[in-house]
Every structure is written in C-alpha cells, then in structure tokens.
PDB file of N, CA and C in Angstrom:
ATOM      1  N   UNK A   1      56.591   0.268  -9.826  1.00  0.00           N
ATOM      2  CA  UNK A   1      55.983   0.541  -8.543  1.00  0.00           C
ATOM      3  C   UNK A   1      54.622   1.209  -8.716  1.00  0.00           C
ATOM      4  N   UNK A   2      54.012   2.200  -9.615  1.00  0.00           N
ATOM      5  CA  UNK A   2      53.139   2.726  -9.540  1.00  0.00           C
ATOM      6  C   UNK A   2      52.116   1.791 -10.344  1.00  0.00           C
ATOM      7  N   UNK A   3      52.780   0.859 -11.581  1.00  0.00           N
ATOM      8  CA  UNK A   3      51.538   0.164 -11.705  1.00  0.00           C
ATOM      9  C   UNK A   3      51.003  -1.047 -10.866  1.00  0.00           C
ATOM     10  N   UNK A   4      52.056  -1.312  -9.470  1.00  0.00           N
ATOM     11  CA  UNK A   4      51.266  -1.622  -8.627  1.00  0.00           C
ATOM     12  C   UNK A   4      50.013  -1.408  -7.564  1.00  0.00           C
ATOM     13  N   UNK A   5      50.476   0.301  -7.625  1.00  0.00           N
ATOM     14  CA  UNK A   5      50.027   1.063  -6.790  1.00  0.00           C
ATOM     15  C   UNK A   5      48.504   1.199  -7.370  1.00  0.00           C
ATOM     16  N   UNK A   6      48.490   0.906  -8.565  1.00  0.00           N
ATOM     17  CA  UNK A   6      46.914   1.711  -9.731  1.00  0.00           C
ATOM     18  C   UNK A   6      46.239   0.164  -9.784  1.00  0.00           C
ATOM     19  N   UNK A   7      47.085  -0.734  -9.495  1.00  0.00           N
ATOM     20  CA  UNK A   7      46.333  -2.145  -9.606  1.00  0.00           C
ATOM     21  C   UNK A   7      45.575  -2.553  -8.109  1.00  0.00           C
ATOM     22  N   UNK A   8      46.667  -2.035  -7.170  1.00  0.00           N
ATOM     23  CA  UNK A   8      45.762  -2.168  -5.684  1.00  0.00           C
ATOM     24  C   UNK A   8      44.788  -1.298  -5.850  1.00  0.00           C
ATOM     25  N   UNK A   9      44.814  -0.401  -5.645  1.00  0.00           N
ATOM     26  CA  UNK A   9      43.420   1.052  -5.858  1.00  0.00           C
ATOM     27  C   UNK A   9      42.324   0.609  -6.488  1.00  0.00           C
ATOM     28  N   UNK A  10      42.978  -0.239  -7.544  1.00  0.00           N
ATOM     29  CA  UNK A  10      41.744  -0.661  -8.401  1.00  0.00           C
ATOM     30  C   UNK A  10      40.528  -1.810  -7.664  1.00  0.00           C
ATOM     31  N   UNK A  11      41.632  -3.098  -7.529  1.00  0.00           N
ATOM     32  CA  UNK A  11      41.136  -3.846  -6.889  1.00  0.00           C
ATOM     33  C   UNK A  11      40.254  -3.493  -5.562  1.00  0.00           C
ATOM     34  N   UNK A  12      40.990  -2.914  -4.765  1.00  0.00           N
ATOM     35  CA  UNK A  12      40.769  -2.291  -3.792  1.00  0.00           C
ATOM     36  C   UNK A  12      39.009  -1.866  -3.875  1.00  0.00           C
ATOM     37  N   UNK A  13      38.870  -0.842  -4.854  1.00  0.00           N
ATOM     38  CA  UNK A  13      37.574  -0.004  -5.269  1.00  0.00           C
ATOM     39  C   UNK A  13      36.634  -1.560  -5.318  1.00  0.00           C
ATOM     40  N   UNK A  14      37.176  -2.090  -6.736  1.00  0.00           N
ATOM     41  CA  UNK A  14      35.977  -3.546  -6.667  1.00  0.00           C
ATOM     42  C   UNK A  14      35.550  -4.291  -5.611  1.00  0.00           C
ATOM     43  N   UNK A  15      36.370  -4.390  -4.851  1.00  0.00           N
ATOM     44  CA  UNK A  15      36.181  -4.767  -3.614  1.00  0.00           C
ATOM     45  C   UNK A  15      35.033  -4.559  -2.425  1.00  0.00           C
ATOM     46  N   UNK A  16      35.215  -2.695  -2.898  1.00  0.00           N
ATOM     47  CA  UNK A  16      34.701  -1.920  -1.451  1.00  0.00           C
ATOM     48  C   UNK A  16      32.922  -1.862  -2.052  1.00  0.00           C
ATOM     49  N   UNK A  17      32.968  -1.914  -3.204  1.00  0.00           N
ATOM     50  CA  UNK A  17      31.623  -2.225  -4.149  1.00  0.00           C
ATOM     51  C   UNK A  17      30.951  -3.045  -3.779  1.00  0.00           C
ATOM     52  N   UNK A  18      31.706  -4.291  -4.256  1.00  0.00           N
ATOM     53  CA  UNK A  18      31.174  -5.688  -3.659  1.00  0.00           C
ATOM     54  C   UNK A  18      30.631  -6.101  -2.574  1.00  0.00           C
ATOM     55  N   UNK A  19      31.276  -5.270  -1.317  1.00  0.00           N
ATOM     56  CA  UNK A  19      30.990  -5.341  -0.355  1.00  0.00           C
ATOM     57  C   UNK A  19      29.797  -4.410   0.186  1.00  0.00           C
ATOM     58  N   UNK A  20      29.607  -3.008  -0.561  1.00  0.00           N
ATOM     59  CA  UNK A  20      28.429  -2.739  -0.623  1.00  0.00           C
ATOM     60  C   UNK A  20      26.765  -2.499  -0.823  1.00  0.00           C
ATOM     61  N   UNK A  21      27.591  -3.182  -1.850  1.00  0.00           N
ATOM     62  CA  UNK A  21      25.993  -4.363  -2.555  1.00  0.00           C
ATOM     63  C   UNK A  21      25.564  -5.712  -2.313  1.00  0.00           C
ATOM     64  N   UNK A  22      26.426  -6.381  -1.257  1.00  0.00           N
ATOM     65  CA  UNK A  22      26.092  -7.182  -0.434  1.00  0.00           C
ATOM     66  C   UNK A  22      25.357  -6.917   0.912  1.00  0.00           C
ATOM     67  N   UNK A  23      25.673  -5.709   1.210  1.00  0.00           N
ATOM     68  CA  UNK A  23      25.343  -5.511   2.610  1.00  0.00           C
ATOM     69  C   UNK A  23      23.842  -4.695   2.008  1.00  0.00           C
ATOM     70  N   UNK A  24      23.913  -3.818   1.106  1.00  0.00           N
ATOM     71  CA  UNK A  24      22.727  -3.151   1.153  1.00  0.00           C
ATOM     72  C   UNK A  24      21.518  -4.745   0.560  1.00  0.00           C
ATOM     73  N   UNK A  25      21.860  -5.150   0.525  1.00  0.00           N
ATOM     74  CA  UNK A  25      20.747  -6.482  -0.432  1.00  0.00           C
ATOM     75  C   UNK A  25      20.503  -6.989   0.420  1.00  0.00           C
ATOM     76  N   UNK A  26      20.989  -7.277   1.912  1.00  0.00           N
ATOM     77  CA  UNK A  26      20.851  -8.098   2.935  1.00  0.00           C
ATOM     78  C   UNK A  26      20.158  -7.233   3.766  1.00  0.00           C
ATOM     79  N   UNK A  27      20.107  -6.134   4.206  1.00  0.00           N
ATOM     80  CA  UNK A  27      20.034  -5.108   4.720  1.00  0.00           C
ATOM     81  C   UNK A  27      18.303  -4.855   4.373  1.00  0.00           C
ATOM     82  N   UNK A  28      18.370  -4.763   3.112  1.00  0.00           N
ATOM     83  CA  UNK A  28      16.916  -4.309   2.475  1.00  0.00           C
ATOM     84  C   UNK A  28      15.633  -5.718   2.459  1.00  0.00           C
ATOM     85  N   UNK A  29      16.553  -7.308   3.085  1.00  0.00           N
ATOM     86  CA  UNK A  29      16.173  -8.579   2.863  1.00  0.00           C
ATOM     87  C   UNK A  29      15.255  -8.493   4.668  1.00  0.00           C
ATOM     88  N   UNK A  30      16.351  -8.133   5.342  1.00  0.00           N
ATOM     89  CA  UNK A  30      16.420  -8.085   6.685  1.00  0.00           C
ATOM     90  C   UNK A  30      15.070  -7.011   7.395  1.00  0.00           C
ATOM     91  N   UNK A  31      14.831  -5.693   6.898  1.00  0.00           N
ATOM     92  CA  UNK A  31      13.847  -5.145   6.903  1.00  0.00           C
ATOM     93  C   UNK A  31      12.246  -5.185   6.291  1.00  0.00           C
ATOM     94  N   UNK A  32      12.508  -6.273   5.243  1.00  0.00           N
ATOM     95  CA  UNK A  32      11.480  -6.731   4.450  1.00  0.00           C
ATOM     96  C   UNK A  32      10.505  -8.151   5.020  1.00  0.00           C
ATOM     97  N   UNK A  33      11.389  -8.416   6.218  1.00  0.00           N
ATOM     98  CA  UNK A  33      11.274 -10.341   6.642  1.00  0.00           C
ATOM     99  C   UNK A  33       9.603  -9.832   6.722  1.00  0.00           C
ATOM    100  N   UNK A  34       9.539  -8.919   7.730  1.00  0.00           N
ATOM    101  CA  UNK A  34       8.014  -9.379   8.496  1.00  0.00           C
ATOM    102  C   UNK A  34       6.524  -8.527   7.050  1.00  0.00           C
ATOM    103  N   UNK A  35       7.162  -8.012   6.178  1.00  0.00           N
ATOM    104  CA  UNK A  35       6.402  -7.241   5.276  1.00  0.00           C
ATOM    105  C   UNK A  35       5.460  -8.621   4.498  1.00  0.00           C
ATOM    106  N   UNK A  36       3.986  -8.385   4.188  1.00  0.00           N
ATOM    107  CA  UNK A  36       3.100  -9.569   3.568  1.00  0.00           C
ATOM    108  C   UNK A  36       2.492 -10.534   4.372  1.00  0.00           C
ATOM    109  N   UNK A  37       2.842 -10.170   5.721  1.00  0.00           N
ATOM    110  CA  UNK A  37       2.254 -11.389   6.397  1.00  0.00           C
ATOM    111  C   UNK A  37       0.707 -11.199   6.576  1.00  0.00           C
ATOM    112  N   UNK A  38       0.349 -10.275   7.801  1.00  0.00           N
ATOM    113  CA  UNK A  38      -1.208  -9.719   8.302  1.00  0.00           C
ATOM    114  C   UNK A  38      -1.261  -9.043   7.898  1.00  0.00           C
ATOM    115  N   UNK A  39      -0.863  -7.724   7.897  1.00  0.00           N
ATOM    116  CA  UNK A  39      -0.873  -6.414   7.634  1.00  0.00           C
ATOM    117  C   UNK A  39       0.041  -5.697   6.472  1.00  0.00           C
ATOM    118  N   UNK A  40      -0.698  -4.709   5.608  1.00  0.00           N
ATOM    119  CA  UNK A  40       0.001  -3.860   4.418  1.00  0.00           C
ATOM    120  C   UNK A  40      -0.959  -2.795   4.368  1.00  0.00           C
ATOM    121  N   UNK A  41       0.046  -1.838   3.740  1.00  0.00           N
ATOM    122  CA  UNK A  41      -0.585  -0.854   3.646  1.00  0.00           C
ATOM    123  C   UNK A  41      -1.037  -0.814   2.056  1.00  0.00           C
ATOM    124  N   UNK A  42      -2.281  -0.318   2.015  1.00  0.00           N
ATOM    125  CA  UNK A  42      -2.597  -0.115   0.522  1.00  0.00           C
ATOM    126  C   UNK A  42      -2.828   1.422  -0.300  1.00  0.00           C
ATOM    127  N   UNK A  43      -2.872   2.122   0.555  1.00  0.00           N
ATOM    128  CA  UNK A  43      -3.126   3.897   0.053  1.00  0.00           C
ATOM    129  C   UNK A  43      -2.838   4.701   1.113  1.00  0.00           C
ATOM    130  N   UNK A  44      -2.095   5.671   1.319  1.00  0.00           N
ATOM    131  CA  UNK A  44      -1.663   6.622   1.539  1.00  0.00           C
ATOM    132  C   UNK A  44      -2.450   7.717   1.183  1.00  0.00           C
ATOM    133  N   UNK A  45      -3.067   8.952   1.833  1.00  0.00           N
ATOM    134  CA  UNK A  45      -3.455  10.009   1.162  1.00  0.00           C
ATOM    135  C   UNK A  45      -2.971  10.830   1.886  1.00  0.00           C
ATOM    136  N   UNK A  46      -2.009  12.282   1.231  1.00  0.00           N
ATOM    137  CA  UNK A  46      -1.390  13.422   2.000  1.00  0.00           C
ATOM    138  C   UNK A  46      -2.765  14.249   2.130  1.00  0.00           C
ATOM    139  N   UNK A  47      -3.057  15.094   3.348  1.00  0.00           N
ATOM    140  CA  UNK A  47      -4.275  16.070   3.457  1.00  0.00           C
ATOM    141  C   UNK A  47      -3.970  17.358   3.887  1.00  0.00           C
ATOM    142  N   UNK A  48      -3.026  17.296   4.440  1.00  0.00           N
ATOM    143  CA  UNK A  48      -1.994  18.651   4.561  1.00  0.00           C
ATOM    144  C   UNK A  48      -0.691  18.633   5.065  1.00  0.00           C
ATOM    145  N   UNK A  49       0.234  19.790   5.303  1.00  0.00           N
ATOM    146  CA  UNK A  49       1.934  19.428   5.374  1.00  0.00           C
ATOM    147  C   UNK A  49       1.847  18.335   6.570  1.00  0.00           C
ATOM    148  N   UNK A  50       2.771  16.936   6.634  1.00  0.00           N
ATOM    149  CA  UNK A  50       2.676  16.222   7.369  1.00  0.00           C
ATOM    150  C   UNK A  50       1.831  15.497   7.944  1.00  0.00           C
ATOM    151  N   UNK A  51       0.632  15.373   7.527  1.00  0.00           N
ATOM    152  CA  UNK A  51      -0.608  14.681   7.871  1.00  0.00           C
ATOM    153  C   UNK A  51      -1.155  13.931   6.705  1.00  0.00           C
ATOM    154  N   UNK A  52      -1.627  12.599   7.022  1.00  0.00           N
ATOM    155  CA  UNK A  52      -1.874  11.468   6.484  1.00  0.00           C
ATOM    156  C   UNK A  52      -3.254  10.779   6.738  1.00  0.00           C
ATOM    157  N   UNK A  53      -3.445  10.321   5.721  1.00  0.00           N
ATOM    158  CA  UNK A  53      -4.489   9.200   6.204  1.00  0.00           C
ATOM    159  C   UNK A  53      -4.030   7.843   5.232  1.00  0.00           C
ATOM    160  N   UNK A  54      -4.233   6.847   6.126  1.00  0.00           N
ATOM    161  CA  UNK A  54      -3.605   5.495   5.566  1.00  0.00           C
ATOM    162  C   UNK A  54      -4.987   4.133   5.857  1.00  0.00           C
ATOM    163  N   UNK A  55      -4.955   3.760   4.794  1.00  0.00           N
ATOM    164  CA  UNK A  55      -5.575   2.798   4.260  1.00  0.00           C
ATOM    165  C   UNK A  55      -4.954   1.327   4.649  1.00  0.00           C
ATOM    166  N   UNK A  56      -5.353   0.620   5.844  1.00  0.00           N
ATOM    167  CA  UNK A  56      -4.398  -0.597   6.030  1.00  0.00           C
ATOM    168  C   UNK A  56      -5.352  -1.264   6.176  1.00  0.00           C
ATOM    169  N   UNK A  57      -4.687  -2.542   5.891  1.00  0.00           N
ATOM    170  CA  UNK A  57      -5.515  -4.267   5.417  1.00  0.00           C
ATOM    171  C   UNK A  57      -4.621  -5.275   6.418  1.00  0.00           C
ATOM    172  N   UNK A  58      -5.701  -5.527   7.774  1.00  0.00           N
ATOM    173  CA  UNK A  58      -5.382  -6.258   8.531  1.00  0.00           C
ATOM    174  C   UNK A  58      -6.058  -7.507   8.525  1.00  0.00           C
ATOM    175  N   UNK A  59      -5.204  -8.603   7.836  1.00  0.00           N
ATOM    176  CA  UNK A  59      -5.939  -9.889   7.992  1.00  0.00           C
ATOM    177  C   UNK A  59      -6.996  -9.728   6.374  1.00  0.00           C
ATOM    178  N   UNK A  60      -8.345  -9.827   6.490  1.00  0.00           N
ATOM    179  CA  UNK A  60      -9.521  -9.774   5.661  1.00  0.00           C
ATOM    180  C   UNK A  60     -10.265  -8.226   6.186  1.00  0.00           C
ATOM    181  N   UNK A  61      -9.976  -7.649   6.846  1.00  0.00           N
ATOM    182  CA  UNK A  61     -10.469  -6.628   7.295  1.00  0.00           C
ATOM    183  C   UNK A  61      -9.413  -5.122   6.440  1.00  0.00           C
ATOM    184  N   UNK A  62     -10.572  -3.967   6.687  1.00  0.00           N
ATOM    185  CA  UNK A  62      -9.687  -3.046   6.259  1.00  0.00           C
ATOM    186  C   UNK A  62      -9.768  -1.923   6.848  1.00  0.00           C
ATOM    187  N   UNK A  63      -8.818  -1.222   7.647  1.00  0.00           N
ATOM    188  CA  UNK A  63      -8.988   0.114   8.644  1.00  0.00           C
ATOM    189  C   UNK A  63      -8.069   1.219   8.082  1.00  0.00           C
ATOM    190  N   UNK A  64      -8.822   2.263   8.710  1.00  0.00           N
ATOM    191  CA  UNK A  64      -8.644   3.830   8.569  1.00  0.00           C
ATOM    192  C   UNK A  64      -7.721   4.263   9.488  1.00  0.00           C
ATOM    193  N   UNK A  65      -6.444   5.139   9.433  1.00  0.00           N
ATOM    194  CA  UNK A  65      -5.646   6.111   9.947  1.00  0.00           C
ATOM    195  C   UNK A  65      -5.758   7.377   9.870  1.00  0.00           C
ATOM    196  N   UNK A  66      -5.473   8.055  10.857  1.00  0.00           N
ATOM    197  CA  UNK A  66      -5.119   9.090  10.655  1.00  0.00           C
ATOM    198  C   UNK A  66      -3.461   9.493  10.938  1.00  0.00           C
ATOM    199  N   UNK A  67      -2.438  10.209  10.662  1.00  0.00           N
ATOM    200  CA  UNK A  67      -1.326  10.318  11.408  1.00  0.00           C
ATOM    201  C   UNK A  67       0.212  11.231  10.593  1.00  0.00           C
ATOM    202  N   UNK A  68       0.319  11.753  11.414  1.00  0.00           N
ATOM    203  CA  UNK A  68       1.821  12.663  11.263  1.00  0.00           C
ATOM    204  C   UNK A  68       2.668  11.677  11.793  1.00  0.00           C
ATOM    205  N   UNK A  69       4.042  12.559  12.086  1.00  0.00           N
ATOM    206  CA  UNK A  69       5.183  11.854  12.908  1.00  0.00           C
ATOM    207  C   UNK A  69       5.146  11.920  13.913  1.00  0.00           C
ATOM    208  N   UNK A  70       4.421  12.244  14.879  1.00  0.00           N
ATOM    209  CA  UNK A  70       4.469  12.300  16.099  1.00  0.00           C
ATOM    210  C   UNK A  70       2.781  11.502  17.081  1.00  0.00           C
ATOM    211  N   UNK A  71       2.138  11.110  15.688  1.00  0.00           N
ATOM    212  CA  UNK A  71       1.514  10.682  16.606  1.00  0.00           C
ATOM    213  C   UNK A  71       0.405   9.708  15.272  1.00  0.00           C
ATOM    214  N   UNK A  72      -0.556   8.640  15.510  1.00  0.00           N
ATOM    215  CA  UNK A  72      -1.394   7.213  15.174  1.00  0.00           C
ATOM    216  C   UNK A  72      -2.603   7.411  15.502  1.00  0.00           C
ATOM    217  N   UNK A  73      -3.674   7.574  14.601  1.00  0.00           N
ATOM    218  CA  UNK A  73      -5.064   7.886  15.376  1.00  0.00           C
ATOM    219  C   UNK A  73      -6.028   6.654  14.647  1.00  0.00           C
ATOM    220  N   UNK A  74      -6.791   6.087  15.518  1.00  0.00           N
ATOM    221  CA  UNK A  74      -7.405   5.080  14.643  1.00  0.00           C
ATOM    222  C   UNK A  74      -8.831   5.915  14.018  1.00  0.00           C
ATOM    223  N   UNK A  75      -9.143   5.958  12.938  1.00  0.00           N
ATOM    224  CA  UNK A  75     -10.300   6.371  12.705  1.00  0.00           C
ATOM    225  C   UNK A  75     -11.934   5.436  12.531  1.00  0.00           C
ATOM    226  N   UNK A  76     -11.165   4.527  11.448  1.00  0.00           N
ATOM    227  CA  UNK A  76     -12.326   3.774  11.321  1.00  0.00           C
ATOM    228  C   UNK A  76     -12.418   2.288  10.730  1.00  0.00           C
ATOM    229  N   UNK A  77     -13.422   1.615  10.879  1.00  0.00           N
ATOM    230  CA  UNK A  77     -13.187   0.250   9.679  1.00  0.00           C
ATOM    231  C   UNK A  77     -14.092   0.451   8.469  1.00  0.00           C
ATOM    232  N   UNK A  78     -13.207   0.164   7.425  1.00  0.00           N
ATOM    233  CA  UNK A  78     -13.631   0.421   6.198  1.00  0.00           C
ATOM    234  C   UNK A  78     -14.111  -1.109   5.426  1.00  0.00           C
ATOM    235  N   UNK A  79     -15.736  -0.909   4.918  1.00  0.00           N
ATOM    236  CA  UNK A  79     -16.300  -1.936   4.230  1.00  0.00           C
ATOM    237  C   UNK A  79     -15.380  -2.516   2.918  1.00  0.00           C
ATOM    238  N   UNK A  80     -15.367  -3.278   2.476  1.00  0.00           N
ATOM    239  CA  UNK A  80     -14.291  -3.843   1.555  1.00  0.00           C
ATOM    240  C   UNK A  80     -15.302  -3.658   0.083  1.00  0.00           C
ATOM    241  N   UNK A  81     -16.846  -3.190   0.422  1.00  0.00           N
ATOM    242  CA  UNK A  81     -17.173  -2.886  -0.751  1.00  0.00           C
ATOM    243  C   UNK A  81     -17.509  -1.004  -0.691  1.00  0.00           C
ATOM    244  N   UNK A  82     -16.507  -0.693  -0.633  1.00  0.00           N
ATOM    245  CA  UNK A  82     -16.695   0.791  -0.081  1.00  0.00           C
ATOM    246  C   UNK A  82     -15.111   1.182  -0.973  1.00  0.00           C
ATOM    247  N   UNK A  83     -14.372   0.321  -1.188  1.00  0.00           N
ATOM    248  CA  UNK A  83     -13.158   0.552  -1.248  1.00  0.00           C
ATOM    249  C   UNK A  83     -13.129   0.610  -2.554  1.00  0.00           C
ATOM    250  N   UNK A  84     -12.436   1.390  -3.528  1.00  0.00           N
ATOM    251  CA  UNK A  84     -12.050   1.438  -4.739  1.00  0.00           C
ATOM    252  C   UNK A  84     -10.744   1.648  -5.159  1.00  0.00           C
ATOM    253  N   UNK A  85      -9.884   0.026  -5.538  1.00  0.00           N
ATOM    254  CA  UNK A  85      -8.444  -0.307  -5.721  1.00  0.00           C
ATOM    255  C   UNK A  85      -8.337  -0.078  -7.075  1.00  0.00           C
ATOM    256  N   UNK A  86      -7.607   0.693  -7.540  1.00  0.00           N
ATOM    257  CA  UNK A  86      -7.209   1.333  -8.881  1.00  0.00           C
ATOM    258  C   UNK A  86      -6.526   0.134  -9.425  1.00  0.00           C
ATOM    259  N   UNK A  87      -6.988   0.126 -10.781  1.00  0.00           N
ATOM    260  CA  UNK A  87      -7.161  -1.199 -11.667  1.00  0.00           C
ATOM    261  C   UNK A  87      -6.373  -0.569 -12.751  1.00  0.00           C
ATOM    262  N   UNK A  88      -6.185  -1.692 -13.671  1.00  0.00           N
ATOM    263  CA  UNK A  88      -5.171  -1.788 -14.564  1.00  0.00           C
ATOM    264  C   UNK A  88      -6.090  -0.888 -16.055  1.00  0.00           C
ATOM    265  N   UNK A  89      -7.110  -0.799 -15.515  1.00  0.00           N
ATOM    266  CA  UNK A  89      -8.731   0.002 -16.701  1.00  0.00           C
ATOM    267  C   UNK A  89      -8.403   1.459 -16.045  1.00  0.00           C
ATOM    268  N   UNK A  90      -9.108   2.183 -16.896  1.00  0.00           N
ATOM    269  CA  UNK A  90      -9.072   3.574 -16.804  1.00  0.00           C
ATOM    270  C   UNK A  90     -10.230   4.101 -15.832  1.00  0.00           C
ATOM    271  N   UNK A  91      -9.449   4.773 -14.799  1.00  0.00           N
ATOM    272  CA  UNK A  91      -9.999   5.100 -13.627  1.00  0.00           C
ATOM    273  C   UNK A  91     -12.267   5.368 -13.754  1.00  0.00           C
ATOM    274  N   UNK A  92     -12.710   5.326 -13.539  1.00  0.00           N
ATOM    275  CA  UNK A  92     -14.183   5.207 -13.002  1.00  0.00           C
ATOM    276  C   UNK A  92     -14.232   6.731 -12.338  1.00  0.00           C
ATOM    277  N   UNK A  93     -15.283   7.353 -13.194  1.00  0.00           N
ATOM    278  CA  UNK A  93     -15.807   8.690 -12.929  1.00  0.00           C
ATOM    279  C   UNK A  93     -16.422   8.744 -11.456  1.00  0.00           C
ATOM    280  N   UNK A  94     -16.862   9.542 -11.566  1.00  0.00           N
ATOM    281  CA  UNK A  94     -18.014  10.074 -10.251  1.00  0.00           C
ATOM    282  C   UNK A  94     -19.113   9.491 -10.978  1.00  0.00           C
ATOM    283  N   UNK A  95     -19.310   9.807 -12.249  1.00  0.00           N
ATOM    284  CA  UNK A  95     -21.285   9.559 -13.034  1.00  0.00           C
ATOM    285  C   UNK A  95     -21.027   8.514 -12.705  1.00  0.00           C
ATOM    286  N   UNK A  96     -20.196   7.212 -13.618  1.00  0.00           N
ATOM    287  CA  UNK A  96     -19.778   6.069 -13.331  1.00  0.00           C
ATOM    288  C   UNK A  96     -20.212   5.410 -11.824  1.00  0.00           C
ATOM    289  N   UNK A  97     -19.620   5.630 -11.133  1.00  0.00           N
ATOM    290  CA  UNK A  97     -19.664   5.136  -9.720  1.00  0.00           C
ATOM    291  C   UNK A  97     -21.100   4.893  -8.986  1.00  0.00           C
ATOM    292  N   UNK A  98     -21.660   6.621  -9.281  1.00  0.00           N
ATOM    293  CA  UNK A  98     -22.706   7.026  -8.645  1.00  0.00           C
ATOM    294  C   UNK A  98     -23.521   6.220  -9.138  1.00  0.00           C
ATOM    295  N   UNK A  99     -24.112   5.894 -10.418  1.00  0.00           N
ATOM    296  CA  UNK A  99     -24.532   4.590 -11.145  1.00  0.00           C
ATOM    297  C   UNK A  99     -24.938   3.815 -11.268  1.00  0.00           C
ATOM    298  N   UNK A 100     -23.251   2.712 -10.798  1.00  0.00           N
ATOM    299  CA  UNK A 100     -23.065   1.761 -10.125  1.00  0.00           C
ATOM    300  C   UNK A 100     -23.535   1.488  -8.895  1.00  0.00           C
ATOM    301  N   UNK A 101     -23.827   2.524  -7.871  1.00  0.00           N
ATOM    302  CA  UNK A 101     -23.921   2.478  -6.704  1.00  0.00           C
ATOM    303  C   UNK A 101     -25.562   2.181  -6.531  1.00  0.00           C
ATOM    304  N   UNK A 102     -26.316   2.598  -7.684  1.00  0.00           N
ATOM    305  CA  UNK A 102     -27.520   3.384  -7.800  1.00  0.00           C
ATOM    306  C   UNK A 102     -28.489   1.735  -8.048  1.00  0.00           C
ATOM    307  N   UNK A 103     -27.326   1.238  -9.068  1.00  0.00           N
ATOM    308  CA  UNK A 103     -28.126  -0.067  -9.641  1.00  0.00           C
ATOM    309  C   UNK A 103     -27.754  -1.117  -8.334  1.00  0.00           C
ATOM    310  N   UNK A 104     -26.655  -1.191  -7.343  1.00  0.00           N
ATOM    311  CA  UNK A 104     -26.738  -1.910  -6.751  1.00  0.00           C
ATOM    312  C   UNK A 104     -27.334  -1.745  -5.857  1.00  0.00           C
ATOM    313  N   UNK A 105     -27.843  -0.922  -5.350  1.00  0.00           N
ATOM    314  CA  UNK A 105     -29.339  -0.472  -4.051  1.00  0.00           C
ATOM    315  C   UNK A 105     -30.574  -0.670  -4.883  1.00  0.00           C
ATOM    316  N   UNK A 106     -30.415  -1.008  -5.960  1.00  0.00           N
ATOM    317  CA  UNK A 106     -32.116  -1.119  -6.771  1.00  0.00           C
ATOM    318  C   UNK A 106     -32.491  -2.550  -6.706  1.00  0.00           C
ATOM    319  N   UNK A 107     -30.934  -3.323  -6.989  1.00  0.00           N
ATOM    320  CA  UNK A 107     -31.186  -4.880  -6.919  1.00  0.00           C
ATOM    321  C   UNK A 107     -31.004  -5.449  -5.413  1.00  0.00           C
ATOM    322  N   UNK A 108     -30.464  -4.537  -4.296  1.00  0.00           N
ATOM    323  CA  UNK A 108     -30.761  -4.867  -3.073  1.00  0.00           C
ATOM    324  C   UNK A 108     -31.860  -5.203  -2.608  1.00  0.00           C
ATOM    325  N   UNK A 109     -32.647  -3.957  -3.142  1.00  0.00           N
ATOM    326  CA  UNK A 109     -34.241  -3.617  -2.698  1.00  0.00           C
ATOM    327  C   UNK A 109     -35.133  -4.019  -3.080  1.00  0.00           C
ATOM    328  N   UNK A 110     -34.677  -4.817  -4.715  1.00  0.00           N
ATOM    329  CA  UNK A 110     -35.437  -5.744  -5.001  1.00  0.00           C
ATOM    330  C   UNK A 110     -35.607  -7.427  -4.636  1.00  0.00           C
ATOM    331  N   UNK A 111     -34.152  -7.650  -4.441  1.00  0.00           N
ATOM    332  CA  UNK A 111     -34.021  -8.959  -3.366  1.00  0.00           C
ATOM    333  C   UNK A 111     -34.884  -8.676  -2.013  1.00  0.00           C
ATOM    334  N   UNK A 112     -35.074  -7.717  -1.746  1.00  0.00           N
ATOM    335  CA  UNK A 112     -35.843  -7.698  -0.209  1.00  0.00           C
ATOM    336  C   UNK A 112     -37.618  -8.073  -0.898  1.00  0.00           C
ATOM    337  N   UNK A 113     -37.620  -7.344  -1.706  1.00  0.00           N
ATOM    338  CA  UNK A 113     -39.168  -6.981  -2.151  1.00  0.00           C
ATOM    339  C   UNK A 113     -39.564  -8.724  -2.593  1.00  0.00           C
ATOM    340  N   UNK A 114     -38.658  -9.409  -2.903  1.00  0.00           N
ATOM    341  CA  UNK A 114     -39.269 -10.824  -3.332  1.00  0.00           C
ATOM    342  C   UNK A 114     -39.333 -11.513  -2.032  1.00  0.00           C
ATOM    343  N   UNK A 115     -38.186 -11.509  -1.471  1.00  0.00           N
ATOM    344  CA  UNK A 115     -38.605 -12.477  -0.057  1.00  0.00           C
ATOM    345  C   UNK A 115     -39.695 -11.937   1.182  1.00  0.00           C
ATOM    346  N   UNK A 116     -39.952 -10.642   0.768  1.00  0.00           N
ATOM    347  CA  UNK A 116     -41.495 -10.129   1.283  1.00  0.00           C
ATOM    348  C   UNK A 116     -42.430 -10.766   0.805  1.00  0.00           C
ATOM    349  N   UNK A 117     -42.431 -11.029  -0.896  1.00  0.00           N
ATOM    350  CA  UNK A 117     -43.623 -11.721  -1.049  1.00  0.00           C
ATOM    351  C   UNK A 117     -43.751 -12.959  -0.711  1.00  0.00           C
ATOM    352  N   UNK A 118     -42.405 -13.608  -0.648  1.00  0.00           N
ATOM    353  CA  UNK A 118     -42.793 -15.468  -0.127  1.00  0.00           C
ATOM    354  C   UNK A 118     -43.311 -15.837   1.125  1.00  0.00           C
TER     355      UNK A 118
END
C-alpha cells in the first residue's frame, strides 16, 4: 500500500511540473505577441528613486521619456545621429567622441564651403 502511495505522489509531482512549465511558456509567449513590431524600448536611465528616462524607437524615429509609476511625460525627439548604442568595442571616451564630433562639423562646413564656390 505505501509503495503505491510514494508512486502516486511521485507521479503526481511530475505532473504538477509539467503543467507548470507549460503554462508559464505560454504565458510568457502570450505577453510577448505584440513586442518587435513599431515600438521598443532601447535604454532605460534611473535619475533618482523611481524616476526614469526611457529611450524609445517608434517606427524609424526615436523619442525621449520621462516617467515614474504614476505618471508618462513626453520630453523629446531624439536625432538618430545623436544617439550612442553600445557596441560589441570598448565603450568611446568623452576625448573620443568630442573628436569625432569635431571632425564631423569640419567636413560639414567644408561641404558647404565647396558648393559656395560653384
């Protein structure tokens, strides 16, 4: 009688498993449907207890949040060459950047300066 009793229990347990890792997989399938379509979020930044700013990519466009739990503030739209997506290379200084930033306003200004002269 009891090694029936240790064989149901058992089964029983595999069972209640099975059935929980079915439901959580469907569950986590079911909340995921509408995720990748228009909209994702790409950065998160905490700025103090409960307050956020979020980085979201609507469509080809990319906008600014502000927001806690109680409340969604739109801040701004962000240029897509303004944005710096952390790469699989070792993060890019401030000198770095500043630089970068420096040589691409030199060759801006020089594209202007030629079609002045034509």
């Amino acid at each position: 009688m009891e090694y029936y009793e240790l064989m149901f229990l058992l089964v029983s347990f595999v069972i209640v498993l099975a059935v929980a890792l079915y439901v959580t997989k469907n569950v986590a399938k079911i909340k995921m449907q509408g995720v990748g379509r228009n909209m994702q979020i790409i950065e998160v930044l905490p700025i103090a207890f409960n307050q956020y700013i979020y980085l979201v990519r609507v469509g080809e466009t990319y906008h600014m949040f502000c927001g806690t739990k109680e409340r969604l503030n739109y801040c701004s739209v962000v240029n897509k060459d303004e944005i710096l997506i952390a790469q699989k290379e070792e993060p890019q200084t401030f000198d770095k950047y500043l630089k970068k930033l420096i040589k691409n306003k030199q060759e801006k200004d020089d594209e202007k300066v030629q079609e002045q002269e034509y």
